[in-house]
PDB file of N, CA and C in Angstrom:
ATOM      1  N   UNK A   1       4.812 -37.500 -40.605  1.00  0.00           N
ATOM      2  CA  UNK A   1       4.005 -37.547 -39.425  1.00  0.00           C
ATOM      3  C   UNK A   1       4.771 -37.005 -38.211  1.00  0.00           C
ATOM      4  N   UNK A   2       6.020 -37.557 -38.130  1.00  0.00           N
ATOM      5  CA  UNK A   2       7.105 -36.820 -36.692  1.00  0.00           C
ATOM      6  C   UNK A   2       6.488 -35.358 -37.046  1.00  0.00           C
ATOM      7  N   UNK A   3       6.941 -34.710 -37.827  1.00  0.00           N
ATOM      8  CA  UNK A   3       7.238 -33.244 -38.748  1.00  0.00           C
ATOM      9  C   UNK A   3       6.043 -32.249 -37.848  1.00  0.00           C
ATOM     10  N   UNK A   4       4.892 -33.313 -38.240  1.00  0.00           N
ATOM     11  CA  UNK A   4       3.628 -31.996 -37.754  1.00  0.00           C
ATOM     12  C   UNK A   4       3.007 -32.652 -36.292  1.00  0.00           C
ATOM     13  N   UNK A   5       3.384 -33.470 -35.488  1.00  0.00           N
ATOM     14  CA  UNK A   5       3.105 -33.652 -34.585  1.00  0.00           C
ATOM     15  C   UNK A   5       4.855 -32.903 -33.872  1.00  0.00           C
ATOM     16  N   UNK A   6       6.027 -32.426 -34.277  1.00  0.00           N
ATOM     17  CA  UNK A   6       6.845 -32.029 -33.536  1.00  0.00           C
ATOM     18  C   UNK A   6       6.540 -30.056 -33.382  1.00  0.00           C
ATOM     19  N   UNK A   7       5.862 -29.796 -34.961  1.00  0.00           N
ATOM     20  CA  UNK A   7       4.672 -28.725 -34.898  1.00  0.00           C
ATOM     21  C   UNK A   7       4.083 -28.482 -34.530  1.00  0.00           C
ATOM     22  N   UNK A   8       2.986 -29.436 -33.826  1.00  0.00           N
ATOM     23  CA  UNK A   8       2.135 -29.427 -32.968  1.00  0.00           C
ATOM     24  C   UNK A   8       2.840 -28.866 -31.725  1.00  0.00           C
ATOM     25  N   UNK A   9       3.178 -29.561 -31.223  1.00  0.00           N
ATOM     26  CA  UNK A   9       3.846 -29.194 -30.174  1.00  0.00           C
ATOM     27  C   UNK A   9       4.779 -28.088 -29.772  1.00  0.00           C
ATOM     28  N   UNK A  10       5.571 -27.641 -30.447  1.00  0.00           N
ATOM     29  CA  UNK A  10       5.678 -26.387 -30.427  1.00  0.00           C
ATOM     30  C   UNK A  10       4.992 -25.743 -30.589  1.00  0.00           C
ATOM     31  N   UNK A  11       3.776 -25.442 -31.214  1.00  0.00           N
ATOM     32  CA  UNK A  11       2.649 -24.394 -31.400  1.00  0.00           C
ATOM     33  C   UNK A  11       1.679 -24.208 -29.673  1.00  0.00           C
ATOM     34  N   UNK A  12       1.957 -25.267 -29.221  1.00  0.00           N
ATOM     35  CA  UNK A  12       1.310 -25.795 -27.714  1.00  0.00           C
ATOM     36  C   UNK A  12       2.535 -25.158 -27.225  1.00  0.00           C
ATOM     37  N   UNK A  13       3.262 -25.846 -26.890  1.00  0.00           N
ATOM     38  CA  UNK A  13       4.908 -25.292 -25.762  1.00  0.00           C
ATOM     39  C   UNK A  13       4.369 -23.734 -26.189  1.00  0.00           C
ATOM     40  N   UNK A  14       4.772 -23.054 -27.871  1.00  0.00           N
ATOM     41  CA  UNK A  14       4.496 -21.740 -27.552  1.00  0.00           C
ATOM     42  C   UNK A  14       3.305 -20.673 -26.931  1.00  0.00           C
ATOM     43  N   UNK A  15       2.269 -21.133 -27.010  1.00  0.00           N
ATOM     44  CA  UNK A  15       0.976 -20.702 -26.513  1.00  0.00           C
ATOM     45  C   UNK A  15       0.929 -20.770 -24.892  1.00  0.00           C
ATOM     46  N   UNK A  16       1.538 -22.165 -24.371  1.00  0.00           N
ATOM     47  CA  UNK A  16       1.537 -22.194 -23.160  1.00  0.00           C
ATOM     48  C   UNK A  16       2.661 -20.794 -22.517  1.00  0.00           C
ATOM     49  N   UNK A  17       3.637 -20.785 -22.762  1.00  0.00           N
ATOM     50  CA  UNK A  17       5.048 -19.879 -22.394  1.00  0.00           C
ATOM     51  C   UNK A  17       3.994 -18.481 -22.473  1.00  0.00           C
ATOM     52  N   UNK A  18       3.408 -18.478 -23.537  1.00  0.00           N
ATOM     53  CA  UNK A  18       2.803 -17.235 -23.956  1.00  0.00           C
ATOM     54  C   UNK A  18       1.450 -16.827 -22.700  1.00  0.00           C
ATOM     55  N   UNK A  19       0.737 -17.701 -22.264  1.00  0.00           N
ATOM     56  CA  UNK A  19      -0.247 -17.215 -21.158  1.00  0.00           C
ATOM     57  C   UNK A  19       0.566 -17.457 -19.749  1.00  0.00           C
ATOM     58  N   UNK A  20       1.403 -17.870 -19.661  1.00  0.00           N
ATOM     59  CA  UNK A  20       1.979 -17.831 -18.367  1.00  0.00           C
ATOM     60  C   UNK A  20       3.097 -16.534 -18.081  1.00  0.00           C
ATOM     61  N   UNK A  21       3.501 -16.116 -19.381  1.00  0.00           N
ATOM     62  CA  UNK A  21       3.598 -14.724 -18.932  1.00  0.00           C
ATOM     63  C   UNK A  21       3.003 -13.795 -19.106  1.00  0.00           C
ATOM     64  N   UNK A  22       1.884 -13.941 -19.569  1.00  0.00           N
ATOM     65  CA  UNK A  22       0.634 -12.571 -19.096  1.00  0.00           C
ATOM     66  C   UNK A  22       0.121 -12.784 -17.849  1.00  0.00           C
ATOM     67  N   UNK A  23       0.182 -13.739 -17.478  1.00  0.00           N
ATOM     68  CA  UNK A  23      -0.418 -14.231 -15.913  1.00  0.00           C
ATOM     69  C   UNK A  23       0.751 -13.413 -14.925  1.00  0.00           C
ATOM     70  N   UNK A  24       2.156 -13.495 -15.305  1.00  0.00           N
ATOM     71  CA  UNK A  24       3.005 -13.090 -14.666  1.00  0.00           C
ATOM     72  C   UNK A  24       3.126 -11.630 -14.156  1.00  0.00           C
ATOM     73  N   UNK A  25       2.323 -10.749 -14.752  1.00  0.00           N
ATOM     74  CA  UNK A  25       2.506  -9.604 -14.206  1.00  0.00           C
ATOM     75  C   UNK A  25       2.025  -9.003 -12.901  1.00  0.00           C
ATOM     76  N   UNK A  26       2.913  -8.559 -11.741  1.00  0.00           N
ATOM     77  CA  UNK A  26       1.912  -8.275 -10.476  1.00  0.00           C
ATOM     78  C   UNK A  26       2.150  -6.662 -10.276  1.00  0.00           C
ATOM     79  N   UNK A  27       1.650  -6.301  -9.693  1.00  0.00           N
ATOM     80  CA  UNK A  27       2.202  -5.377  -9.115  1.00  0.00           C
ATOM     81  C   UNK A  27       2.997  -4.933  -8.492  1.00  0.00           C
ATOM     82  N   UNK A  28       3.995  -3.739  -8.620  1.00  0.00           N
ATOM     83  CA  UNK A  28       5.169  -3.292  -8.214  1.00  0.00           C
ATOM     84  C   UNK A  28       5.351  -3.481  -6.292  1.00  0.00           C
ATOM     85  N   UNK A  29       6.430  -4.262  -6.339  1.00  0.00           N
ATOM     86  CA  UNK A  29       6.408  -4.322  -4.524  1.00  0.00           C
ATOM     87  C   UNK A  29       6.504  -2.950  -3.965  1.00  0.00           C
ATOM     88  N   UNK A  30       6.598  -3.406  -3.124  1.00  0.00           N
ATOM     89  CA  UNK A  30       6.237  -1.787  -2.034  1.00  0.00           C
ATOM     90  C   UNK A  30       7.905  -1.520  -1.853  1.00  0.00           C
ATOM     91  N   UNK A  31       8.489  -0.308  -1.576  1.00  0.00           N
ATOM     92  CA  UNK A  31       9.799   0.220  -1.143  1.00  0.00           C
ATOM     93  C   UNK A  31       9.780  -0.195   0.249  1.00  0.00           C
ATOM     94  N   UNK A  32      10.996  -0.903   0.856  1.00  0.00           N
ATOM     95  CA  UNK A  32      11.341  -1.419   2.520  1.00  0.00           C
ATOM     96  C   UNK A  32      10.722  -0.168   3.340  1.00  0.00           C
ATOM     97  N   UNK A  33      10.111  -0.170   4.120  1.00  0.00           N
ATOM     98  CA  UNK A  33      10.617   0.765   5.184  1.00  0.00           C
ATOM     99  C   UNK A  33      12.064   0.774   6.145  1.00  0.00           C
ATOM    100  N   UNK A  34      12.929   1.993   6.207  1.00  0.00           N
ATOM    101  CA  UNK A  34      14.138   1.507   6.761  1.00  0.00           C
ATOM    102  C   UNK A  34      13.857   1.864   7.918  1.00  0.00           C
ATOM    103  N   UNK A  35      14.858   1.159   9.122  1.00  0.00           N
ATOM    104  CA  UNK A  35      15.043   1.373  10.018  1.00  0.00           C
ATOM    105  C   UNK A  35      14.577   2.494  11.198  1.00  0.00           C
ATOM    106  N   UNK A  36      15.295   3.783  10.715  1.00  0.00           N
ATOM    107  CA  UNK A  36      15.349   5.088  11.312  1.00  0.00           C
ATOM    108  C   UNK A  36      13.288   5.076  10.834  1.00  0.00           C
ATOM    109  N   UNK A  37      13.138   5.159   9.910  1.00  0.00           N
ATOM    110  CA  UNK A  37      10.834   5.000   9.691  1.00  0.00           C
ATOM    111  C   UNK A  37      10.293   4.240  10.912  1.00  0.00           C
ATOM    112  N   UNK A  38      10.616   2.827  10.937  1.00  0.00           N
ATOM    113  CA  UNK A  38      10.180   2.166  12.101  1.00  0.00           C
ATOM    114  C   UNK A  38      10.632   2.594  13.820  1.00  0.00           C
ATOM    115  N   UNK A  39      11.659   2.564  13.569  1.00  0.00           N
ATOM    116  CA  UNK A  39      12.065   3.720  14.828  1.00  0.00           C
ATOM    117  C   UNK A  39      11.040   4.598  15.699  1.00  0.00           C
ATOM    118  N   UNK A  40      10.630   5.638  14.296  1.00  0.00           N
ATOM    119  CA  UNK A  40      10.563   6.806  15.064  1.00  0.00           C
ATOM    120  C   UNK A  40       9.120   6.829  15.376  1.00  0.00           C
ATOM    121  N   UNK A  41       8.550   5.789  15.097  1.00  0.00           N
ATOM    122  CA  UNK A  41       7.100   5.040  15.257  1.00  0.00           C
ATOM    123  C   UNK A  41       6.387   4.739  16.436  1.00  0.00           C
ATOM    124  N   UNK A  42       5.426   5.629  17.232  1.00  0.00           N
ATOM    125  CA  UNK A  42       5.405   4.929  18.497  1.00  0.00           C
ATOM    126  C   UNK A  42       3.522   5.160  19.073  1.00  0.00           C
ATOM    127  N   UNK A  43       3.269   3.973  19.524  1.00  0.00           N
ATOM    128  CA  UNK A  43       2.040   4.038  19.779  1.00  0.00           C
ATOM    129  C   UNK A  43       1.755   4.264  21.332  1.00  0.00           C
ATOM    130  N   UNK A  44       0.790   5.678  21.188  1.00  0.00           N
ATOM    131  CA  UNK A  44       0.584   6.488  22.829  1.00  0.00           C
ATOM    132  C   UNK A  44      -0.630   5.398  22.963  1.00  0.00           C
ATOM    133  N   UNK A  45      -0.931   5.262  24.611  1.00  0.00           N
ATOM    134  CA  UNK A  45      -1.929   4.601  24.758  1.00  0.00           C
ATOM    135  C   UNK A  45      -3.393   5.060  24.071  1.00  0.00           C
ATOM    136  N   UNK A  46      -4.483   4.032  23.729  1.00  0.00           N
ATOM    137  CA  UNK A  46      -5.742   4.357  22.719  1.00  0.00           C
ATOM    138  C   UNK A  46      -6.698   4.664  23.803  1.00  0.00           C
ATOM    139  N   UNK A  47      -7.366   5.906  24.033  1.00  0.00           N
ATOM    140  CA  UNK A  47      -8.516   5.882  24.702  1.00  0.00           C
ATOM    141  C   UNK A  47     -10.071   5.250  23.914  1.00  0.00           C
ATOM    142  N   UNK A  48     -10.856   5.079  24.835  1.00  0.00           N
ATOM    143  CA  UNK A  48     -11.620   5.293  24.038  1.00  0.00           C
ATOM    144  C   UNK A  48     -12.643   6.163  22.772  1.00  0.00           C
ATOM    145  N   UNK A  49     -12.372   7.914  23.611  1.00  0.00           N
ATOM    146  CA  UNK A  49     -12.875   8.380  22.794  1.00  0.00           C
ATOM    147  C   UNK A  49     -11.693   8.464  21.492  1.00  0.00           C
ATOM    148  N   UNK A  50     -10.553   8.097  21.866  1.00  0.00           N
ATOM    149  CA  UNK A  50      -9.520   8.330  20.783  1.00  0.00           C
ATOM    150  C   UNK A  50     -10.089   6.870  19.058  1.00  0.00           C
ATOM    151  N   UNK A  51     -10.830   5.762  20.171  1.00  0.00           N
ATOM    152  CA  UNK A  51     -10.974   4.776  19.376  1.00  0.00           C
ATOM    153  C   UNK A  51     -11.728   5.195  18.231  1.00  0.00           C
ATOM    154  N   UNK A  52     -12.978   6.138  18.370  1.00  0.00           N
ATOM    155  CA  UNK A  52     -14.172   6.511  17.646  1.00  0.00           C
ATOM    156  C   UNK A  52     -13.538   7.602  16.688  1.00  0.00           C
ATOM    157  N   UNK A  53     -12.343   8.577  16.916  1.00  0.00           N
ATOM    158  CA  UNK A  53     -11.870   9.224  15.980  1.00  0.00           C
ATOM    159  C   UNK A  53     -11.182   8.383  15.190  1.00  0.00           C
ATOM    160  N   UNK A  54     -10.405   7.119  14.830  1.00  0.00           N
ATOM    161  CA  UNK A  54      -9.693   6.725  14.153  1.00  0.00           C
ATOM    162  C   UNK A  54      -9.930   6.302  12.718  1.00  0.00           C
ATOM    163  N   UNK A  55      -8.697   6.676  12.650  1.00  0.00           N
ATOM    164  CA  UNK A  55      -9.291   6.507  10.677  1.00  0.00           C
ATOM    165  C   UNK A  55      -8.309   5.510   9.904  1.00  0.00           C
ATOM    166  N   UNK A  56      -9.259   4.681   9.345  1.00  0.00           N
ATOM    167  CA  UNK A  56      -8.913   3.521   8.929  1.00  0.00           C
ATOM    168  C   UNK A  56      -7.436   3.794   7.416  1.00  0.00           C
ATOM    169  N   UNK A  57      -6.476   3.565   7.270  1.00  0.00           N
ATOM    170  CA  UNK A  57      -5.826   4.416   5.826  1.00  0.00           C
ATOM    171  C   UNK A  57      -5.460   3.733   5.115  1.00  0.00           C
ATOM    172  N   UNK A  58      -6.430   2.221   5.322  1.00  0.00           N
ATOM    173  CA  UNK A  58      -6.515   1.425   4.160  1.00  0.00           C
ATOM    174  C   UNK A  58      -8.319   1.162   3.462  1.00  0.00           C
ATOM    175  N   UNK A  59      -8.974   2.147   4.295  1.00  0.00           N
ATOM    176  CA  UNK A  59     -10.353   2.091   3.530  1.00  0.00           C
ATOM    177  C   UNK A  59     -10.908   3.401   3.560  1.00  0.00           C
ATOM    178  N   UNK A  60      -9.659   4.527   3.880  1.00  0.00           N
ATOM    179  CA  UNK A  60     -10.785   5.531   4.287  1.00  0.00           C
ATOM    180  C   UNK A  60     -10.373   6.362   2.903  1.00  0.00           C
ATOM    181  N   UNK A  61     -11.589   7.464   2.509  1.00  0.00           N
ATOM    182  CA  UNK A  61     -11.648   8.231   1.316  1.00  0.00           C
ATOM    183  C   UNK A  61     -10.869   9.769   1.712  1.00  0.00           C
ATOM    184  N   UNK A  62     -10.818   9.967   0.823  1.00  0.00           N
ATOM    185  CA  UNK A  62     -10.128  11.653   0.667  1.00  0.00           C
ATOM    186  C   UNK A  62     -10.913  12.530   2.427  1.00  0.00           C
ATOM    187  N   UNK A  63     -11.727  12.505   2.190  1.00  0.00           N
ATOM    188  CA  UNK A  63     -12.524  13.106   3.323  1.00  0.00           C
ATOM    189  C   UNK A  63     -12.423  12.954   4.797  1.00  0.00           C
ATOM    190  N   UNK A  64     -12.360  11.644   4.563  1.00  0.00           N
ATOM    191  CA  UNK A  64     -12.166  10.945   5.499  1.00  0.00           C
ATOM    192  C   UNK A  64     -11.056  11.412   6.277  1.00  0.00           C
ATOM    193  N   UNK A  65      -9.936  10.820   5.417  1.00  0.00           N
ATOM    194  CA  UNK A  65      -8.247  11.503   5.521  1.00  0.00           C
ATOM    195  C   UNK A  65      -7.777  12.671   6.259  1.00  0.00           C
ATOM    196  N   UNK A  66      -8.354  13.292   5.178  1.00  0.00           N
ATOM    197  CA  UNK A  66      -8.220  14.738   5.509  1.00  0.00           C
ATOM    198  C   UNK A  66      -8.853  15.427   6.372  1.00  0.00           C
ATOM    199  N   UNK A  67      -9.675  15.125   7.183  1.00  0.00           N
ATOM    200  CA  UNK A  67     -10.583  15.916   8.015  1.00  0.00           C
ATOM    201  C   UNK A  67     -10.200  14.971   9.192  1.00  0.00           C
ATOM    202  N   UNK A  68      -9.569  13.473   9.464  1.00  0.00           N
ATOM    203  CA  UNK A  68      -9.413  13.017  10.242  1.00  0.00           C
ATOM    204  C   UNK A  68      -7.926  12.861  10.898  1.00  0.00           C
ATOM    205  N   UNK A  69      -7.194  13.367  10.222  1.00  0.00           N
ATOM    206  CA  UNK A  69      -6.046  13.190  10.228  1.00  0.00           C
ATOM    207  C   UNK A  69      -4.917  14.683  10.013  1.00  0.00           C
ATOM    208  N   UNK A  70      -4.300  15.142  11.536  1.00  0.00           N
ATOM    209  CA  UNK A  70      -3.625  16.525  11.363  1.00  0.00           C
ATOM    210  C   UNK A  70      -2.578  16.233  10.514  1.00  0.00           C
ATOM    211  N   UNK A  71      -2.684  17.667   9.786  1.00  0.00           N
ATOM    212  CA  UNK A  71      -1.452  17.873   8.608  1.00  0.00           C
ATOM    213  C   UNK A  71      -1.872  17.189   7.450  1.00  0.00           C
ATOM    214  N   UNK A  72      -3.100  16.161   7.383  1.00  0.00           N
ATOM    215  CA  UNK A  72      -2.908  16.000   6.161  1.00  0.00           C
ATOM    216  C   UNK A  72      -4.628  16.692   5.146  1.00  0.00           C
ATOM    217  N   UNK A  73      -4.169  17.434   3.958  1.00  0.00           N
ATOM    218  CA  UNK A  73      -4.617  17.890   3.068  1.00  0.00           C
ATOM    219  C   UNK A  73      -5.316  17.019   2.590  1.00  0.00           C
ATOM    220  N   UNK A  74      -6.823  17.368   1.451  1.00  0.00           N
ATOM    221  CA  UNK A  74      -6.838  16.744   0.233  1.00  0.00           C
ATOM    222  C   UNK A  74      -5.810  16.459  -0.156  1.00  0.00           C
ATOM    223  N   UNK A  75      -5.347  16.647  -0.597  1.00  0.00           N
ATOM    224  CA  UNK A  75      -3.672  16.860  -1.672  1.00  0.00           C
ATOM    225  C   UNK A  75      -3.004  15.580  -1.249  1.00  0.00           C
ATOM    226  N   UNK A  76      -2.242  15.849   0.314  1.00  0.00           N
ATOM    227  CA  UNK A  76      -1.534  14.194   0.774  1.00  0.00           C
ATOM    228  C   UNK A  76      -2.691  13.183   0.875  1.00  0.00           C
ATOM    229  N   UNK A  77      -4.119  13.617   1.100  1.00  0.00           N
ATOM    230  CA  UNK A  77      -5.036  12.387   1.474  1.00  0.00           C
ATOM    231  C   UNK A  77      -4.801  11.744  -0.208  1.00  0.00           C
ATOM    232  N   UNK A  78      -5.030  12.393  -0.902  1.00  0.00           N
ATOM    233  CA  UNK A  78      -5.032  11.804  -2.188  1.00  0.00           C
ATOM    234  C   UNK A  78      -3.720  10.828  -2.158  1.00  0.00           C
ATOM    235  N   UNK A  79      -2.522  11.445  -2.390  1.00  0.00           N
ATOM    236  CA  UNK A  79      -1.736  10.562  -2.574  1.00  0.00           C
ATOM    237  C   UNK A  79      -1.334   9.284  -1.303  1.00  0.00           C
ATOM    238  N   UNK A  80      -2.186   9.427  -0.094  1.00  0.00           N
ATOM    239  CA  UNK A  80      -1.672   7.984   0.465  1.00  0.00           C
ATOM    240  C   UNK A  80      -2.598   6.919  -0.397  1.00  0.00           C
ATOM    241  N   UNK A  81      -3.865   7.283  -1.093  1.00  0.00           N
ATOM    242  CA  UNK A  81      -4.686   7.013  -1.478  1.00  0.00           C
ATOM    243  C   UNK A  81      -4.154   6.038  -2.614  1.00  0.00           C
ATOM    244  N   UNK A  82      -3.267   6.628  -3.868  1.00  0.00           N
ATOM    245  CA  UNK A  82      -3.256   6.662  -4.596  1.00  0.00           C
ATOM    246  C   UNK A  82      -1.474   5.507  -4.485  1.00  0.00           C
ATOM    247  N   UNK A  83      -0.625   5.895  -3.387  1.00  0.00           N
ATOM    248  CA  UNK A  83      -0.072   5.008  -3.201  1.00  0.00           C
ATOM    249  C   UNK A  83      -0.714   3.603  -2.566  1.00  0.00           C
ATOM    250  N   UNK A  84      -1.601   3.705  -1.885  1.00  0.00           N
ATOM    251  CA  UNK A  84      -2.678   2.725  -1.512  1.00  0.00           C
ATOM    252  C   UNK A  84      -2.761   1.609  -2.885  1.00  0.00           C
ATOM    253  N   UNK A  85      -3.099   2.362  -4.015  1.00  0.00           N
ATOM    254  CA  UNK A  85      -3.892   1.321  -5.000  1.00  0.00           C
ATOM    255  C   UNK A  85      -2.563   0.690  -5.767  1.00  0.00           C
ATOM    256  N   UNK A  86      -1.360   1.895  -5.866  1.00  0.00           N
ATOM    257  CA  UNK A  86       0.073   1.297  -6.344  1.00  0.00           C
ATOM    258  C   UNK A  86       0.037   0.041  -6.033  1.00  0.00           C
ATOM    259  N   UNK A  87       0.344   0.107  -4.482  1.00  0.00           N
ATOM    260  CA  UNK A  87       1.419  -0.955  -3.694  1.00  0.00           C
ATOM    261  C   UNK A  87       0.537  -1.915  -2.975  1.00  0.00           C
ATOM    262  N   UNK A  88      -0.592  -1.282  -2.825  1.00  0.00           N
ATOM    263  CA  UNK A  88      -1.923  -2.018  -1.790  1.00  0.00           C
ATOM    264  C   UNK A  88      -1.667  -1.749  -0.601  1.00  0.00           C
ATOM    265  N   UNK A  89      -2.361  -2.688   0.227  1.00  0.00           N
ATOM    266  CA  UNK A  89      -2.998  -2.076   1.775  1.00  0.00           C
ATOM    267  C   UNK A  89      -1.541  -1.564   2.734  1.00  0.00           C
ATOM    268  N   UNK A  90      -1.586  -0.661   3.251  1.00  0.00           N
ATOM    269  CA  UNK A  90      -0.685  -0.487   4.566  1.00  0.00           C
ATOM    270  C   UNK A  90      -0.573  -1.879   5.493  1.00  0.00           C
ATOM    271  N   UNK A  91       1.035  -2.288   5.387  1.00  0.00           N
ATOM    272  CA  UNK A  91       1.065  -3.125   6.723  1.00  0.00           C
ATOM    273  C   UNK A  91       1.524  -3.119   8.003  1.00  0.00           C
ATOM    274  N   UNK A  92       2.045  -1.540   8.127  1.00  0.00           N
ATOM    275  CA  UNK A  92       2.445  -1.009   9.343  1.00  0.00           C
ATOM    276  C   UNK A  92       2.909   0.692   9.399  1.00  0.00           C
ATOM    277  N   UNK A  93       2.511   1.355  10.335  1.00  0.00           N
ATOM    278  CA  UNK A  93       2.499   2.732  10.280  1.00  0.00           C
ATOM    279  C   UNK A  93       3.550   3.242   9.718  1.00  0.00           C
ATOM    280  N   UNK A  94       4.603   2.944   9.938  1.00  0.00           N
ATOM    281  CA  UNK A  94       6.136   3.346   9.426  1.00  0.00           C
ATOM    282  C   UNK A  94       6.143   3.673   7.990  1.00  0.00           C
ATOM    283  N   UNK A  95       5.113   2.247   6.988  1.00  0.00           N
ATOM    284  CA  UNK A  95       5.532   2.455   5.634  1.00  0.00           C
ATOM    285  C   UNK A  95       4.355   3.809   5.125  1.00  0.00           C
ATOM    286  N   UNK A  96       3.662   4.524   6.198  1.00  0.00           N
ATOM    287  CA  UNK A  96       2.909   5.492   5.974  1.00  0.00           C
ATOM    288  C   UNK A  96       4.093   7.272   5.416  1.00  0.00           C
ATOM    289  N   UNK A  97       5.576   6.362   5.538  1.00  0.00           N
ATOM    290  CA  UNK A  97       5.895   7.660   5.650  1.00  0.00           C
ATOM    291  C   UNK A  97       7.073   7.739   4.531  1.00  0.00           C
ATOM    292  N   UNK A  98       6.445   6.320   3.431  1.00  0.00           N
ATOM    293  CA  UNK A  98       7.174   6.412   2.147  1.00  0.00           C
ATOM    294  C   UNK A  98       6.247   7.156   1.388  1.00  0.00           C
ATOM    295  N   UNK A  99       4.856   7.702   1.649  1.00  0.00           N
ATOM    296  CA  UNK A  99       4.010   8.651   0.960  1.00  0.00           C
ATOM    297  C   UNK A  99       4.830   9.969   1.024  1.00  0.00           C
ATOM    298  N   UNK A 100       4.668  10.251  -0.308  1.00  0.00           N
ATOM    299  CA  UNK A 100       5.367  11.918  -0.680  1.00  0.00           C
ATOM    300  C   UNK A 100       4.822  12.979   0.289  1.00  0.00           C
ATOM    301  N   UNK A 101       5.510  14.186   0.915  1.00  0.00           N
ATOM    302  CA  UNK A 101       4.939  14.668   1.958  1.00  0.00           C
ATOM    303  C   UNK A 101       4.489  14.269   2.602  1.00  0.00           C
ATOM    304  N   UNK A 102       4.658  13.050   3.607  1.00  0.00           N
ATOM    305  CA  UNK A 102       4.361  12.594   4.824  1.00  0.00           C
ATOM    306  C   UNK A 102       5.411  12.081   5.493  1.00  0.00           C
ATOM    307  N   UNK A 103       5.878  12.770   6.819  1.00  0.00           N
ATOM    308  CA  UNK A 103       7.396  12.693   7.430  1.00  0.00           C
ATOM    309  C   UNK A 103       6.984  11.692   8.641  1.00  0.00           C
ATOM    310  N   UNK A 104       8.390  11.673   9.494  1.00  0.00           N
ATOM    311  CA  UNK A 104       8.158  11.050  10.958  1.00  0.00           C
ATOM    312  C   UNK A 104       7.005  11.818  11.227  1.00  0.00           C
ATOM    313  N   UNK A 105       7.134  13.417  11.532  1.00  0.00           N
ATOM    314  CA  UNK A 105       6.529  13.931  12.077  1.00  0.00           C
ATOM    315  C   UNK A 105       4.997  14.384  11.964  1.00  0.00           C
ATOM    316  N   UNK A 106       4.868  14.098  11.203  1.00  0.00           N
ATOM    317  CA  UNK A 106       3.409  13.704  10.542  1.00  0.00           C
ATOM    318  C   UNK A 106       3.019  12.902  11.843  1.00  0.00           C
ATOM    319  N   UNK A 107       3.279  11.504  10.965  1.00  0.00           N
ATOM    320  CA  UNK A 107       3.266   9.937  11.549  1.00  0.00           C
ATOM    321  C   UNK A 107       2.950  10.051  13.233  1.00  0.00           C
ATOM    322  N   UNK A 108       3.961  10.934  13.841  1.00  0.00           N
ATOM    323  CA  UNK A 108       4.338  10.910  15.381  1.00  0.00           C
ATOM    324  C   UNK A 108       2.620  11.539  15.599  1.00  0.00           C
ATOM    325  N   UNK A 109       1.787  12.797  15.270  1.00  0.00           N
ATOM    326  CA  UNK A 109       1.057  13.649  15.488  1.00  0.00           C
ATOM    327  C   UNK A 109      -0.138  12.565  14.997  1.00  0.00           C
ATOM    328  N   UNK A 110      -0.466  11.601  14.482  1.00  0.00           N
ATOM    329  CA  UNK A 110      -1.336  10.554  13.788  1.00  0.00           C
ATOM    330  C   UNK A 110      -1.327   9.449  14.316  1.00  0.00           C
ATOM    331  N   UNK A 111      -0.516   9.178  15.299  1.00  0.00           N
ATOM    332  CA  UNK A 111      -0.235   7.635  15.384  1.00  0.00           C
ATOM    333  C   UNK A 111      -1.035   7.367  16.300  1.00  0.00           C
ATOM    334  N   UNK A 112      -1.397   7.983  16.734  1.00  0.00           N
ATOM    335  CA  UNK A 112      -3.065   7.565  17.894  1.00  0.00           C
ATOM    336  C   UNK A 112      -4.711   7.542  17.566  1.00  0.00           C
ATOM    337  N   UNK A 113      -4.541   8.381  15.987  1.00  0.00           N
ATOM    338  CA  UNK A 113      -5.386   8.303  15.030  1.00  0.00           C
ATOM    339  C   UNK A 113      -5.673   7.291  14.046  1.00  0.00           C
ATOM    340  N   UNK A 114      -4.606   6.052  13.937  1.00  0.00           N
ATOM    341  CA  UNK A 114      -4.774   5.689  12.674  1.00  0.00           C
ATOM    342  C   UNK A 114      -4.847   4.220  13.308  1.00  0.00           C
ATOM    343  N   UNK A 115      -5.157   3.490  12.189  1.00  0.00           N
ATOM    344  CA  UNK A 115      -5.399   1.972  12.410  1.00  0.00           C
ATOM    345  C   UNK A 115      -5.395   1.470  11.229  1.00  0.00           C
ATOM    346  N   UNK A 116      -4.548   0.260  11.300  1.00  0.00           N
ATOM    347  CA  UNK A 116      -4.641  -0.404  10.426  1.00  0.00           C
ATOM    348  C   UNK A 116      -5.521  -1.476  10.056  1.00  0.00           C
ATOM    349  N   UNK A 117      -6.228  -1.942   8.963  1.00  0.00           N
ATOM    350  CA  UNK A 117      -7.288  -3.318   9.276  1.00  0.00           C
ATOM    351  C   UNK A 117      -6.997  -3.897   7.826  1.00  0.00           C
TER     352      UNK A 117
END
């Protein structure tokens, strides 16, 4: 009786271990933004008509992107896009410029365009 109730239980202990690490998997954290990124980051005052151009670059589509935003292509709209679904939402302009082909200077020419929500 010990024998298959100490069976039991290991068959439980193992099943449990076993869904708590499928539960465990998240998604890959995001890369820091360093220093010199946040830096070179700077917000010009927002007019209003500047408010109505802004483009959201945690909900906006390829089109969106790209037609709203200088310097950037289909091509980079895709990939902030696509780093978007990696890492998830943008939490500050700076980490806009761990996207492949997208520099300070991008960032500097956008930063009155963009918003985060």
């Amino acid at each position: 009786m010990f024998k298959q109730i100490f069976n039991l239980l290991f068959v439980v202990v193992g099943l449990t271990v076993g869904i708590l690490n499928a539960q465990a998997v998240e998604k890959p954290t995001r890369p820091p933004a360093t220093k010199m990124q946040i830096a070179k980051v700077s917000q010009p005052g927002v007019t209003r008509a500047a408010v109505q151009q802004r483009v959201n670059i945690n909900t906006a589509g390829v089109e969106a992107l790209s037609s709203g935003l200088k310097g950037i292509g289909p091509k980079k709209a895709q990939a902030i896009i696509d780093f978007r679904k990696q890492y998830g939402a943008f939490k500050s302009l700076a980490e806009l410029t761990q996207v492949k082909g997208i520099g300070p200077a991008t960032l500097e020419k956008n930063s009155g365009r963009i918003v985060l929500r």
